[in-house]
N, C-alpha and C. Protein backbone atom coordinates (compact mmCIF):
# COMPACT_ATOMS: atom_id res chain seq x y z
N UNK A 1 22.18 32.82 -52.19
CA UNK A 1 22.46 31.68 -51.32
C UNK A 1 23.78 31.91 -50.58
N UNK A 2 23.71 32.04 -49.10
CA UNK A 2 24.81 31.90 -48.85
C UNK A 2 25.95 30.82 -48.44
N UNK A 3 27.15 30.77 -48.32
CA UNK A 3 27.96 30.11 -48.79
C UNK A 3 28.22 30.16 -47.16
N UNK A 4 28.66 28.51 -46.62
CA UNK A 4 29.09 28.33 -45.46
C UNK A 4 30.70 27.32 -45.41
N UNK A 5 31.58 28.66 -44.71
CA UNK A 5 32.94 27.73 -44.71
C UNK A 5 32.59 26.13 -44.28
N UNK A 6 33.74 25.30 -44.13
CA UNK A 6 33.97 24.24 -42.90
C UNK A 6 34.16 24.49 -41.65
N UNK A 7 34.51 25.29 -41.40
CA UNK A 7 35.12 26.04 -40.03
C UNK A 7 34.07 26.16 -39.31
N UNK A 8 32.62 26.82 -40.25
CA UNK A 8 31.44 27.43 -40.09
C UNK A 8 30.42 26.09 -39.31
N UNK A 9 30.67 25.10 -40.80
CA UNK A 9 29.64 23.71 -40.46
C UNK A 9 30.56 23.10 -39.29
N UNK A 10 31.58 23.32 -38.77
CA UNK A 10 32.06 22.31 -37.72
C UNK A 10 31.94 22.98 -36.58
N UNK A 11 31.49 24.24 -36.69
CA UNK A 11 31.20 25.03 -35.23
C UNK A 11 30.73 23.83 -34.22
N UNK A 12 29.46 23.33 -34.23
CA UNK A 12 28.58 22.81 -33.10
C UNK A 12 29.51 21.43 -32.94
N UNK A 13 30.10 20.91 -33.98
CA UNK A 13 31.14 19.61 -33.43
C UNK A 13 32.09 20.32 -32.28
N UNK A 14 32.82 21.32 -33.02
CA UNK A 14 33.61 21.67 -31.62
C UNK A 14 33.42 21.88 -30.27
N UNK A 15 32.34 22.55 -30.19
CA UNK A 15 31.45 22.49 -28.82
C UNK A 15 31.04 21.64 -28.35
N UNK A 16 30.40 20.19 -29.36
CA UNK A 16 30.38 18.94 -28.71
C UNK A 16 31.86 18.27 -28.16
N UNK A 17 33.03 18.38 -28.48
CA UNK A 17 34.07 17.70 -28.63
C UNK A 17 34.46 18.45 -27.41
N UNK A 18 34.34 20.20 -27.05
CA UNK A 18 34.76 20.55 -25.94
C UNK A 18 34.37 20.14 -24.83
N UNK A 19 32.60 19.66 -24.81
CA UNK A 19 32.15 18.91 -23.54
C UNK A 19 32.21 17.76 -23.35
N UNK A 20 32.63 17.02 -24.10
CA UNK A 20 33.17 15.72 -23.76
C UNK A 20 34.54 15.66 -23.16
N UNK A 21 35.41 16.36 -23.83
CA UNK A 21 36.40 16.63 -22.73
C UNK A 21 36.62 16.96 -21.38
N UNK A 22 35.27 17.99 -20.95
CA UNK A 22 34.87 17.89 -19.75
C UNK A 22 34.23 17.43 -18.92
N UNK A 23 33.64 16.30 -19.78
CA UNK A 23 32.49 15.16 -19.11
C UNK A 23 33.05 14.22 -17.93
N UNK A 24 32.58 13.99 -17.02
CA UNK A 24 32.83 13.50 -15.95
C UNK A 24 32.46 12.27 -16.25
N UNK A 25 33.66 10.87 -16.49
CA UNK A 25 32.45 9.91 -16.62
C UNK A 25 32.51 9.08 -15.73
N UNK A 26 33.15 9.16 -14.38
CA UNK A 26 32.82 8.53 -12.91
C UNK A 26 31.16 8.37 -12.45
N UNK A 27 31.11 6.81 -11.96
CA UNK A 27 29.89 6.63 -11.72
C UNK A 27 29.66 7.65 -10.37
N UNK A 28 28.84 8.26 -10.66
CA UNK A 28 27.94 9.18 -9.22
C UNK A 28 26.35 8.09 -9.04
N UNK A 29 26.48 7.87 -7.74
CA UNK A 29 24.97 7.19 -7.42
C UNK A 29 24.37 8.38 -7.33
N UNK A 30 24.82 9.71 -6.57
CA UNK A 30 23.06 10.00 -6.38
C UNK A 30 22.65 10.43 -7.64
N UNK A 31 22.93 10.56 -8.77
CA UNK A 31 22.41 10.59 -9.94
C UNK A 31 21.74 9.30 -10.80
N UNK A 32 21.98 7.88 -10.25
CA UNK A 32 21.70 7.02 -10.91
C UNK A 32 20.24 6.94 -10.53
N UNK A 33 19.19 6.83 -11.80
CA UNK A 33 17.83 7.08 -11.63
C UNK A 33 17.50 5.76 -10.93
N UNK A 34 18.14 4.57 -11.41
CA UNK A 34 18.15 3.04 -10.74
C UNK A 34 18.24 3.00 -9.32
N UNK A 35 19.24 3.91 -9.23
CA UNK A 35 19.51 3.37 -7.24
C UNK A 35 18.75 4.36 -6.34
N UNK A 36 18.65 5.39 -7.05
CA UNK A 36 17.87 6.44 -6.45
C UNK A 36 16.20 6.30 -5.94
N UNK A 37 16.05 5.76 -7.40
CA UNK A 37 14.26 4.83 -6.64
C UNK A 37 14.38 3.79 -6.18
N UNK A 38 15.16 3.25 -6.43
CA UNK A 38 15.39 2.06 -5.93
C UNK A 38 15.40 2.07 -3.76
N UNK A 39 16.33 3.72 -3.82
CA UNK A 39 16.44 4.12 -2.53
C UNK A 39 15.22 4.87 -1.57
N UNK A 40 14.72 5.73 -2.55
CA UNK A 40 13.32 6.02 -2.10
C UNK A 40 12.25 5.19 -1.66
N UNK A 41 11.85 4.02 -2.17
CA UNK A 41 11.11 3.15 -2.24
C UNK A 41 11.63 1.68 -1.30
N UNK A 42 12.54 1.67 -0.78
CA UNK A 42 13.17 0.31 -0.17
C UNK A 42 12.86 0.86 1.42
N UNK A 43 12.68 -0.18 2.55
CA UNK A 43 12.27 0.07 3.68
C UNK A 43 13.08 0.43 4.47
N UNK A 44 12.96 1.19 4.86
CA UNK A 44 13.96 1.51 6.52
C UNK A 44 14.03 0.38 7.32
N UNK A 45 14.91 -0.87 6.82
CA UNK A 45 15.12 -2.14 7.87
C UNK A 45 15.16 -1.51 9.39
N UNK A 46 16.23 -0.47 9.90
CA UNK A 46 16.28 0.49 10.89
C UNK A 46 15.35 0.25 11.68
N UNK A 47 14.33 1.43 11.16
CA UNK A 47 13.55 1.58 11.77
C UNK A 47 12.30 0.76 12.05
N UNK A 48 11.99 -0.13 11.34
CA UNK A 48 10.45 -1.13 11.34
C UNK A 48 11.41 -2.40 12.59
N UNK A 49 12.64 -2.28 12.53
CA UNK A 49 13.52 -2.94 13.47
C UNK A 49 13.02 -2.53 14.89
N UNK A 50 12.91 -1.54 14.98
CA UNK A 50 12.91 -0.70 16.71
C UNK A 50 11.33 -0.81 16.74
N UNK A 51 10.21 -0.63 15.16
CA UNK A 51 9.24 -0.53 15.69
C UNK A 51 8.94 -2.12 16.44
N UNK A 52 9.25 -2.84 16.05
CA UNK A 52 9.04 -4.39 16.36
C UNK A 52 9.59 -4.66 17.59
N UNK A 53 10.60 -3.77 18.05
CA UNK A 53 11.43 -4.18 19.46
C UNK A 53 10.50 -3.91 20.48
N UNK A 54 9.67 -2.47 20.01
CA UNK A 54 8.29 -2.56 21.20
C UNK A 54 7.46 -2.99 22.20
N UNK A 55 7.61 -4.07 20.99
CA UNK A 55 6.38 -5.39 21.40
C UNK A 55 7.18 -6.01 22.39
N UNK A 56 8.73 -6.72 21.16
CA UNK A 56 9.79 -7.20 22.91
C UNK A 56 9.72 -7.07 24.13
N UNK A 57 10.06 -5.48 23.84
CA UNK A 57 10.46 -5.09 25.54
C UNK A 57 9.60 -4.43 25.81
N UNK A 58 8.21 -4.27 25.61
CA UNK A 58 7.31 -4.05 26.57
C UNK A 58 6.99 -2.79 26.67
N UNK A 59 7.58 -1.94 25.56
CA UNK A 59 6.91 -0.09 25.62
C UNK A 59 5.90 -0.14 24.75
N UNK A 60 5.40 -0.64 24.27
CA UNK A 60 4.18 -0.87 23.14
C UNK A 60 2.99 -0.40 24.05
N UNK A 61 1.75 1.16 23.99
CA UNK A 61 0.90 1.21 24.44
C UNK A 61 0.04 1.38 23.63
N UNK A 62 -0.86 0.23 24.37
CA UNK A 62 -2.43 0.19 23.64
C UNK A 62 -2.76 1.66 23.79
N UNK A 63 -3.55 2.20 22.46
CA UNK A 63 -3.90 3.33 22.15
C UNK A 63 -5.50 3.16 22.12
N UNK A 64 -6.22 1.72 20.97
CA UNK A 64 -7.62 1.72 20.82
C UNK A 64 -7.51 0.10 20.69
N UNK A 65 -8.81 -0.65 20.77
CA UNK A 65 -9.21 -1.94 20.37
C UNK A 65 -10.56 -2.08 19.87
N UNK A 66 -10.79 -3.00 19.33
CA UNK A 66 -12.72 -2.73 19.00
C UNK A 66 -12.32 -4.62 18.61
N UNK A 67 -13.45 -5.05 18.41
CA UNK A 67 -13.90 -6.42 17.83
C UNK A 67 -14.87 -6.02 17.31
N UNK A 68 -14.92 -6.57 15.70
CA UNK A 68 -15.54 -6.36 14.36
C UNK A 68 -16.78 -7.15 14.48
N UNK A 69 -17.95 -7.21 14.60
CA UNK A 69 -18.65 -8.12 14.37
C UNK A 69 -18.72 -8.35 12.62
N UNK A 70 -19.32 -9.30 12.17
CA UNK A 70 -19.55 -9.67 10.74
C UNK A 70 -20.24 -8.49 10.00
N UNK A 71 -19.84 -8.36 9.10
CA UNK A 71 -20.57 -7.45 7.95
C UNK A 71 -20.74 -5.91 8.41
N UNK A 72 -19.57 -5.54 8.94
CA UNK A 72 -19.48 -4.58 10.06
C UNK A 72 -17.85 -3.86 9.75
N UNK A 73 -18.15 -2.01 9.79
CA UNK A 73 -16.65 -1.60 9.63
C UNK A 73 -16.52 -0.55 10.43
N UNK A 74 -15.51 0.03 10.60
CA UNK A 74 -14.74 0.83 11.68
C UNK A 74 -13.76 1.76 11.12
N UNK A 75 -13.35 2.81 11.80
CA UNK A 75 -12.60 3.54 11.72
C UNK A 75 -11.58 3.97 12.44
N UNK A 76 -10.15 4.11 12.61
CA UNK A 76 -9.36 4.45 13.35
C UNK A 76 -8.72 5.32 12.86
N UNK A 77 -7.96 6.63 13.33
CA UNK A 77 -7.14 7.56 13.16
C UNK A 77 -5.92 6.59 13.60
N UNK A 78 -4.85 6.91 12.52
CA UNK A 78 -3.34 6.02 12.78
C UNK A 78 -2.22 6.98 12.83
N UNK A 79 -1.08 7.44 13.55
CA UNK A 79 -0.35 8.49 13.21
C UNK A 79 0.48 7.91 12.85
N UNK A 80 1.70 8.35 12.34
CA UNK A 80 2.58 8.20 11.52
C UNK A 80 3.49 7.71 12.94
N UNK A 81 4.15 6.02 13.25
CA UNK A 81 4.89 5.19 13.89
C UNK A 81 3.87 4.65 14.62
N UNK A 82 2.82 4.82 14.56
CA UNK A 82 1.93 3.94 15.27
C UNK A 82 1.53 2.41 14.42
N UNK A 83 1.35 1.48 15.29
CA UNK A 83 1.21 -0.18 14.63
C UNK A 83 -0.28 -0.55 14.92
N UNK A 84 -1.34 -0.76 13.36
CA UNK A 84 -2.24 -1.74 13.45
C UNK A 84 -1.83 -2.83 13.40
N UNK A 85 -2.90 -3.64 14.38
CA UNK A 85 -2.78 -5.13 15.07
C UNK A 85 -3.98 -5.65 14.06
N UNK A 86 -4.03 -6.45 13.52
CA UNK A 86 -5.20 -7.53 12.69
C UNK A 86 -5.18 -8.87 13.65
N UNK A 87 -6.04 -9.57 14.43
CA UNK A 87 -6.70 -10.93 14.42
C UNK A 87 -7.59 -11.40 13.90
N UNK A 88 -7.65 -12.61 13.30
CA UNK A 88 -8.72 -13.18 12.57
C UNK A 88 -8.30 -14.70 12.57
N UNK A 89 -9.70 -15.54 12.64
CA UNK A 89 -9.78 -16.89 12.68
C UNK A 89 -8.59 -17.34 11.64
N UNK A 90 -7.79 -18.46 11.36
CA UNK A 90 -7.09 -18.76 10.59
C UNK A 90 -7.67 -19.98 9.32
N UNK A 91 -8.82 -20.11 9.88
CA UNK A 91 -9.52 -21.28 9.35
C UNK A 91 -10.83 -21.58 9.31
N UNK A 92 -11.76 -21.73 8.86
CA UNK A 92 -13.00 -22.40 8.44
C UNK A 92 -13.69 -23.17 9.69
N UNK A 93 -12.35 -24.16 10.78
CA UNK A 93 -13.13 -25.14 11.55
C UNK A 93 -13.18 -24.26 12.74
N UNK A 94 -14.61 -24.34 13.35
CA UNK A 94 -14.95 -23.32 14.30
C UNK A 94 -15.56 -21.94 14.03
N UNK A 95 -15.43 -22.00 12.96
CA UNK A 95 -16.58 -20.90 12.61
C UNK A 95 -17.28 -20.66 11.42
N UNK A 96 -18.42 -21.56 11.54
CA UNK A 96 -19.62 -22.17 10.44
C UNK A 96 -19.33 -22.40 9.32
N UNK A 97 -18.03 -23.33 9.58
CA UNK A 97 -17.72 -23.76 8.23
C UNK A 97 -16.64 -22.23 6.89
N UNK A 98 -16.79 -21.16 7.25
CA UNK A 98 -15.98 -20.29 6.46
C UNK A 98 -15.16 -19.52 7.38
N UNK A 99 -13.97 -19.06 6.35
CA UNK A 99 -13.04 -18.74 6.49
C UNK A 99 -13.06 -16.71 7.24
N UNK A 100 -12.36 -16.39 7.81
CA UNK A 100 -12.44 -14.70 8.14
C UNK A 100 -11.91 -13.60 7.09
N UNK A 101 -12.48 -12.72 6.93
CA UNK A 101 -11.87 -11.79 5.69
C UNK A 101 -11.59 -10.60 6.32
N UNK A 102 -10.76 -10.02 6.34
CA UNK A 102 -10.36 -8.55 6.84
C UNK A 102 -10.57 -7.46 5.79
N UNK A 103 -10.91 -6.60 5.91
CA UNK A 103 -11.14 -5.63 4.14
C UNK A 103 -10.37 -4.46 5.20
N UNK A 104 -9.32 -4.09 4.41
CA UNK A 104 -8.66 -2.65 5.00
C UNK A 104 -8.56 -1.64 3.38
N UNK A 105 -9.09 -0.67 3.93
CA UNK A 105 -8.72 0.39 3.36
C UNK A 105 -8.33 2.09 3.53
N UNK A 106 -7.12 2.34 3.18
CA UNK A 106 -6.45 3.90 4.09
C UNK A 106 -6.64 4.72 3.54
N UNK A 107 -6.87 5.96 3.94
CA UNK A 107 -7.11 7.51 3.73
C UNK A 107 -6.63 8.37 4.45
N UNK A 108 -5.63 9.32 3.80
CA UNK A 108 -4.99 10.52 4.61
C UNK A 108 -6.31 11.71 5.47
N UNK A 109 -6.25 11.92 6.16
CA UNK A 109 -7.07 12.64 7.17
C UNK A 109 -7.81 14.23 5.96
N UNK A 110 -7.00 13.98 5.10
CA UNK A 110 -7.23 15.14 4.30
C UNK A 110 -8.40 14.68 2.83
N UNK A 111 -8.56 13.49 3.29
CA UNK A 111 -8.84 12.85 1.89
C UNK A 111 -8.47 12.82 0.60
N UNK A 112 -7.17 13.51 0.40
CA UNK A 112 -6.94 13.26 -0.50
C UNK A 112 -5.51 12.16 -1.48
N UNK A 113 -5.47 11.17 -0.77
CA UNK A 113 -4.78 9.73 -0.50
C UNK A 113 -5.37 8.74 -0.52
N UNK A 114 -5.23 8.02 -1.12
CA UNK A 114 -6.06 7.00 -0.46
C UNK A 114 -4.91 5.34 -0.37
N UNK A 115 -4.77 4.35 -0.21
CA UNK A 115 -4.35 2.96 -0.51
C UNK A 115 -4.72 2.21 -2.07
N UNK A 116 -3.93 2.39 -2.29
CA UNK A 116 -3.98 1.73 -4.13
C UNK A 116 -3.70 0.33 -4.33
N UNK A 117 -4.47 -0.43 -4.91
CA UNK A 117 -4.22 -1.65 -5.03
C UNK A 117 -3.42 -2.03 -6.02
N UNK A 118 -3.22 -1.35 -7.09
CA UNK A 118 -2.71 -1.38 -8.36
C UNK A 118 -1.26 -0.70 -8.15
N UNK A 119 -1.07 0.20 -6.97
CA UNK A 119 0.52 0.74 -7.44
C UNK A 119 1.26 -0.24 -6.45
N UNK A 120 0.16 -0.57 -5.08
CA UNK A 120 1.04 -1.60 -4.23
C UNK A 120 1.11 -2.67 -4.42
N UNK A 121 0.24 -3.70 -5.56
CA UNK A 121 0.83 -4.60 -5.93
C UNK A 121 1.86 -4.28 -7.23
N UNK A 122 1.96 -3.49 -7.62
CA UNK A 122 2.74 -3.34 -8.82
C UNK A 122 4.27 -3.00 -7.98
N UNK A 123 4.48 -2.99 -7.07
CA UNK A 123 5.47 -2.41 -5.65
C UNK A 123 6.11 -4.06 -5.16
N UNK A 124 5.11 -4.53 -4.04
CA UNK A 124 5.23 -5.45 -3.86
C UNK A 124 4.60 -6.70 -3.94
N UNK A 125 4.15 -6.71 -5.02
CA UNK A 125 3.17 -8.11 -5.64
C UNK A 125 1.82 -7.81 -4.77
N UNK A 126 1.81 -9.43 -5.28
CA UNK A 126 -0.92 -9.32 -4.55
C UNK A 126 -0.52 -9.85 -3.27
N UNK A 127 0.67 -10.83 -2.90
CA UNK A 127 0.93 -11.40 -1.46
C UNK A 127 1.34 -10.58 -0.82
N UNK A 128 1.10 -9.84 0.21
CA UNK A 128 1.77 -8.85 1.18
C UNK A 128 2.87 -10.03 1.98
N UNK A 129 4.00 -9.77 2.64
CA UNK A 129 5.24 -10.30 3.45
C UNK A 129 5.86 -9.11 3.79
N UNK A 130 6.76 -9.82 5.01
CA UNK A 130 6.89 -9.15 5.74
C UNK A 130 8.16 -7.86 5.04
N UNK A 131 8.00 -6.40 5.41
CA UNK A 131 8.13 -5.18 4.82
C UNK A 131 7.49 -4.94 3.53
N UNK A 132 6.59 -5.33 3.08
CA UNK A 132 5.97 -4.98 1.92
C UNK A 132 4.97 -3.56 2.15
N UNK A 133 4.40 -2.60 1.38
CA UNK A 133 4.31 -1.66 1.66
C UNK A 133 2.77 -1.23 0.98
N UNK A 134 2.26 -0.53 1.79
CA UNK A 134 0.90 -0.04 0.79
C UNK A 134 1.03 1.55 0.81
N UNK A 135 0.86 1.46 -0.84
CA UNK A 135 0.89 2.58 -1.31
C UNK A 135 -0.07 3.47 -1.77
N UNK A 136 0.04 4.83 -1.82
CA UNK A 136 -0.91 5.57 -2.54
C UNK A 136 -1.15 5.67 -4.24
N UNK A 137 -2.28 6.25 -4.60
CA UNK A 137 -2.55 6.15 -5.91
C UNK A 137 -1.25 6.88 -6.72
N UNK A 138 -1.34 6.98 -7.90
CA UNK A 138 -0.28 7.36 -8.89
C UNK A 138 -0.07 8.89 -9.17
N UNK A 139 -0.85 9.54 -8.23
CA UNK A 139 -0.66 11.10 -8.39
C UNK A 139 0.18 11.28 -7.47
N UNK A 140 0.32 11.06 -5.91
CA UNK A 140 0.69 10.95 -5.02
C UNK A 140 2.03 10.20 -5.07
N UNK A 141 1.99 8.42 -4.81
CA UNK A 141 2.51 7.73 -4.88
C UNK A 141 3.14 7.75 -3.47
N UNK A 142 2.85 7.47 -2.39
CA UNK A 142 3.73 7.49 -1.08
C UNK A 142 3.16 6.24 -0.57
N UNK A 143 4.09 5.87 0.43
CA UNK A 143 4.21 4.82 1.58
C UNK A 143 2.93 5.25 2.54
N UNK A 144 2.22 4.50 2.31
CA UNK A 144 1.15 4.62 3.52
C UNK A 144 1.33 4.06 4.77
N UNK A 145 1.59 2.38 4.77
CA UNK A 145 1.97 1.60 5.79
C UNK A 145 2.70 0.54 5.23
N UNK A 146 3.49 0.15 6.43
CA UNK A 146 4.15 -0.90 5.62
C UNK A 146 3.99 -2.55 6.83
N UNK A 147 4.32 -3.36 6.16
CA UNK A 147 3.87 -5.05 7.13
C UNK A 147 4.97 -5.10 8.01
N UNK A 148 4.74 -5.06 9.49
CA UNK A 148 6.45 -5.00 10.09
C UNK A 148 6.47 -6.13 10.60
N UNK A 149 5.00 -6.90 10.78
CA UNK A 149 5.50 -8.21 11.69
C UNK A 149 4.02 -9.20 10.98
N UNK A 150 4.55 -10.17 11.01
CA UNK A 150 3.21 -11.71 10.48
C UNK A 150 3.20 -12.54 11.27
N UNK A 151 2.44 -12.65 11.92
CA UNK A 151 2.22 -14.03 13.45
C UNK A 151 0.97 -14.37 12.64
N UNK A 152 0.81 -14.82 11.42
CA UNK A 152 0.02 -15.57 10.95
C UNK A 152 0.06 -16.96 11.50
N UNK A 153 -0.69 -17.89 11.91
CA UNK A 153 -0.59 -19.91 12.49
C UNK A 153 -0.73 -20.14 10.69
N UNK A 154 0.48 -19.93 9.97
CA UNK A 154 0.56 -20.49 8.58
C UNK A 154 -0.01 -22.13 8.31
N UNK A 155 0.87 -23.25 9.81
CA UNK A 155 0.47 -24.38 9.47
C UNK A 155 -0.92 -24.18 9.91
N UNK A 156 -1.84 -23.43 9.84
CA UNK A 156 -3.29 -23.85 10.05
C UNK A 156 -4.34 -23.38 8.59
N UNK A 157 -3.15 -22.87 8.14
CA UNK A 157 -3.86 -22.26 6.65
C UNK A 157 -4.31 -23.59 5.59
N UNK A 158 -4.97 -23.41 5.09
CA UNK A 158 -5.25 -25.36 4.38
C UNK A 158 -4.92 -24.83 2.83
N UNK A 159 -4.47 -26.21 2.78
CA UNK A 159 -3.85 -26.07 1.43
C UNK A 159 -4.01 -25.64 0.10
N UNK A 160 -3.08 -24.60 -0.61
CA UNK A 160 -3.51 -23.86 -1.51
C UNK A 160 -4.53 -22.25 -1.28
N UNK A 161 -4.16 -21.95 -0.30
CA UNK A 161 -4.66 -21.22 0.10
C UNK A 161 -3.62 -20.02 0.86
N UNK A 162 -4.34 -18.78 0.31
CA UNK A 162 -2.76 -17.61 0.75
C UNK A 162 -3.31 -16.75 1.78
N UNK A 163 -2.51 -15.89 2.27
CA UNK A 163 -3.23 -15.31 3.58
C UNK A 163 -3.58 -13.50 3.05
N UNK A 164 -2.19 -12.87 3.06
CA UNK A 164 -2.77 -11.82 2.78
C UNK A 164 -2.73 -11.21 1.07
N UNK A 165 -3.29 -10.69 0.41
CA UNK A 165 -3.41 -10.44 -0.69
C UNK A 165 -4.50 -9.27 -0.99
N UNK A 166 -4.12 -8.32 -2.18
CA UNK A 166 -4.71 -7.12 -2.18
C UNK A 166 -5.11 -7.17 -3.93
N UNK A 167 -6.89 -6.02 -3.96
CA UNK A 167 -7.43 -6.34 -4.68
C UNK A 167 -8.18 -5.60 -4.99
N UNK A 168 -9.08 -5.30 -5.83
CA UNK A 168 -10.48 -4.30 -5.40
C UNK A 168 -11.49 -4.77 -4.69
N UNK A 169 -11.92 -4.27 -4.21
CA UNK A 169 -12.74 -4.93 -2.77
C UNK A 169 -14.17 -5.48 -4.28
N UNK A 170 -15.04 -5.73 -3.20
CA UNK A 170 -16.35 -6.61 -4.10
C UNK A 170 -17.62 -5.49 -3.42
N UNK A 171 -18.78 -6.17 -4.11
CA UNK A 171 -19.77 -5.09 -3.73
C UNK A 171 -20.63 -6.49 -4.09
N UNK A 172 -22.24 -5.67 -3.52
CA UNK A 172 -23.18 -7.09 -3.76
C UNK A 172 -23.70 -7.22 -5.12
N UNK A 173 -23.15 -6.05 -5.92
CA UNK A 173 -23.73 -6.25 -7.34
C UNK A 173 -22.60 -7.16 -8.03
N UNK A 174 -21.21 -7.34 -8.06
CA UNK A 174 -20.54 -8.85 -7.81
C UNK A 174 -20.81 -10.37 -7.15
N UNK A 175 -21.30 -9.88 -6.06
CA UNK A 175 -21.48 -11.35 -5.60
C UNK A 175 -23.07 -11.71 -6.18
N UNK A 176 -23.64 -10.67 -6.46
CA UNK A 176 -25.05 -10.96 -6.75
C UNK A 176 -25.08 -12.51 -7.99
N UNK A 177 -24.31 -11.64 -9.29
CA UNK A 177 -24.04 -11.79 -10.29
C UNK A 177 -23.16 -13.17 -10.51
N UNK A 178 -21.95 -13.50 -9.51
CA UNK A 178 -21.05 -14.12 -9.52
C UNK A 178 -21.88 -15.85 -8.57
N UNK A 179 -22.85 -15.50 -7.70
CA UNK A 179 -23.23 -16.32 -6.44
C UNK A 179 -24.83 -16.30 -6.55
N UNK A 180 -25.54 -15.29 -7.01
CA UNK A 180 -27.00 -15.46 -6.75
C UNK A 180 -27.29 -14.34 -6.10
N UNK A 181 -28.84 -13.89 -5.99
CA UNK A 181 -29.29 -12.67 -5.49
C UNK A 181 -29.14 -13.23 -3.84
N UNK A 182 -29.59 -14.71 -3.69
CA UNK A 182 -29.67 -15.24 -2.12
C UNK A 182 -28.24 -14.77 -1.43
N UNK A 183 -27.36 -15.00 -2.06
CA UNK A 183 -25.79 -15.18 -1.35
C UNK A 183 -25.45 -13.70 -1.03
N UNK A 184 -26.40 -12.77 -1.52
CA UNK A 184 -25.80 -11.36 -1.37
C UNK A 184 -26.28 -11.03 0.04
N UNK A 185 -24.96 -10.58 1.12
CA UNK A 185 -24.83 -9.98 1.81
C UNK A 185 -23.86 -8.80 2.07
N UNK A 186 -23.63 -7.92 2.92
CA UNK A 186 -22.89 -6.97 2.90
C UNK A 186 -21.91 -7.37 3.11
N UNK A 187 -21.00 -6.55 2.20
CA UNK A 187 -19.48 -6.69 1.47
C UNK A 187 -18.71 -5.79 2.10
N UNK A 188 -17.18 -5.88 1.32
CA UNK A 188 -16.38 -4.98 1.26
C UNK A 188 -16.70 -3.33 1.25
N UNK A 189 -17.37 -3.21 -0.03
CA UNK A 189 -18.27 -2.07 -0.37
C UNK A 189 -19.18 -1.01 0.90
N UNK A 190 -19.85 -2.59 1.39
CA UNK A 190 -20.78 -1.35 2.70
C UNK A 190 -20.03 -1.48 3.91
N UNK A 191 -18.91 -1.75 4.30
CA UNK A 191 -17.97 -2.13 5.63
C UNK A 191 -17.21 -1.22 5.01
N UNK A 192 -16.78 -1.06 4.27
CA UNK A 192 -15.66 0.58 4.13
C UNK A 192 -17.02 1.91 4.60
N UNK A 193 -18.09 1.62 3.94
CA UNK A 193 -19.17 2.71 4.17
C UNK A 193 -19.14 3.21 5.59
N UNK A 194 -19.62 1.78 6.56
CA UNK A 194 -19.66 2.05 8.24
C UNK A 194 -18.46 2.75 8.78
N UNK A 195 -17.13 1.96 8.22
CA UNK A 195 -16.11 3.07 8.67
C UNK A 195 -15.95 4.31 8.17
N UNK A 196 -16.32 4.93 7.07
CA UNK A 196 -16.38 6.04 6.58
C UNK A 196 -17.55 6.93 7.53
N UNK A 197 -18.26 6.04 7.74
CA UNK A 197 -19.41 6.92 8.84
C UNK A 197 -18.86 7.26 10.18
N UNK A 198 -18.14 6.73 10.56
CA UNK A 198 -17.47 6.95 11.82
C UNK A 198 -16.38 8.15 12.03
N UNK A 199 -16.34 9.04 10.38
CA UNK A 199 -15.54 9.94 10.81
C UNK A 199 -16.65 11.27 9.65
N UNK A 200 -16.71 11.84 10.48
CA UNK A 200 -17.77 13.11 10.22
C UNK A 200 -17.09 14.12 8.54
N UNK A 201 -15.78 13.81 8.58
CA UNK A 201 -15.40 14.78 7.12
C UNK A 201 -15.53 13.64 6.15
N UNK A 202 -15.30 11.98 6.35
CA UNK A 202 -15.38 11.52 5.61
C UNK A 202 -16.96 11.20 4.93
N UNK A 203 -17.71 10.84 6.16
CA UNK A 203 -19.04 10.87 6.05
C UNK A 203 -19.36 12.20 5.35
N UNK A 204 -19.49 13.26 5.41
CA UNK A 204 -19.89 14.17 4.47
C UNK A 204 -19.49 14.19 3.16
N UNK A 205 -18.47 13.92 2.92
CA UNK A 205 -17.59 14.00 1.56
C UNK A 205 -18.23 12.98 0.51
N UNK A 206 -18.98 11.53 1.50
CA UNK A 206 -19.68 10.46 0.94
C UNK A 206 -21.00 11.23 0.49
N UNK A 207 -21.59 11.61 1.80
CA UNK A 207 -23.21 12.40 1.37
C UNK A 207 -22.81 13.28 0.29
N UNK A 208 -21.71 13.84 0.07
CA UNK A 208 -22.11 15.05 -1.14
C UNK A 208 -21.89 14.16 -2.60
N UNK A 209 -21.13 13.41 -2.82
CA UNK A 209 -20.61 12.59 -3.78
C UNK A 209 -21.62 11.43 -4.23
């Protein structure tokens, strides 16, 4: 058995005791894991500033427009500083009694991105406001788009009732189940489909899958 001085067992204290002496203990931000995501993840006030000045002063060019008919979806290529526009009824009176639903859902040109409902409300809650951000799934995790402006007619919203909010979309085997086989019409589910048809890599990627 061999026999170990003190000198021996206090080796690794001394080496601890030497780097503490050299420990820096001034706060450094860019090391703080807190401010650092905190910084990654917070909006460029800046810039969603200038994108909004656009509209102001009048350099804003229409690129595309379409009107959705009901139970009906679309596709647009968006580049990176370009602004989708949403209109929709605000209310029930004037159009047969129900309310308008918008179903958006994003995909990087590569397909492999998509808009997460679960990391962007876990980001910025189920109510979207203004700079709130939609994000990609949890492999990824990036800024897809973010809300730069709300010209929602709020006082026309009726009471108890919220405007934008994010979710998993529905399909008719939900509403079937939830409403009756009668109430089933095309959903969320087949209106992402139509827009997926409208772009030839995505449409294939559907047929093979």
């Amino acid at each position: 058995m061999t026999e170990l001085s003190m000198t021996e067992l206090c080796k690794p204290c001394v080496e601890v005791t030497k780097d503490l002496e050299n420990f820096d203990s001034n706060y450094n931000a860019d090391v703080d894991p807190v401010k650092t995501f905190s910084d990654s993840v917070s909006p460029d006030l800046a810039f969603y500033e200038r994108v909004r000045d656009t509209k102001r002063n009048g350099s804003r060019q229409l690129v595309y427009t379409d009107v959705l008919e009901r139970e009906t979806g679309n596709a647009f290529l968006v580049k990176a500083g370009q602004v989708i526009r949403i209109e929709q009824r605000p209310n029930a009176e004037g159009n047969n009694g129900r309310t308008q639903i918008m179903d958006v859902l994003m995909v990087t040109p590569d397909l492999q991105q998509y808009s997460d409902h679960l990391n962007s409300t876990a980001m910025d809650g189920f109510n979207q406001r203004l700079y709130s951000g939609i994000w990609t799934q949890s492999r990824h995790f990036r800024k897809m788009a973010t809300l730069v402006e709300d010209e929602f007619p709020y006082d026309e919203l009726p009471e108890g009732f919220t405007h934008i909010w994010l979710a998993a979309h529905c399909s008719p085997e939900y509403i079937g189940l939830a409403h009756g086989l009668e109430k089933v019409t095309n959903s969320c589910h087949e209106n992402f489909l139509h827009g997926f048809s409208r772009i030839p890599a995505i449409a294939t990627f559907v047929m093979k899958n």
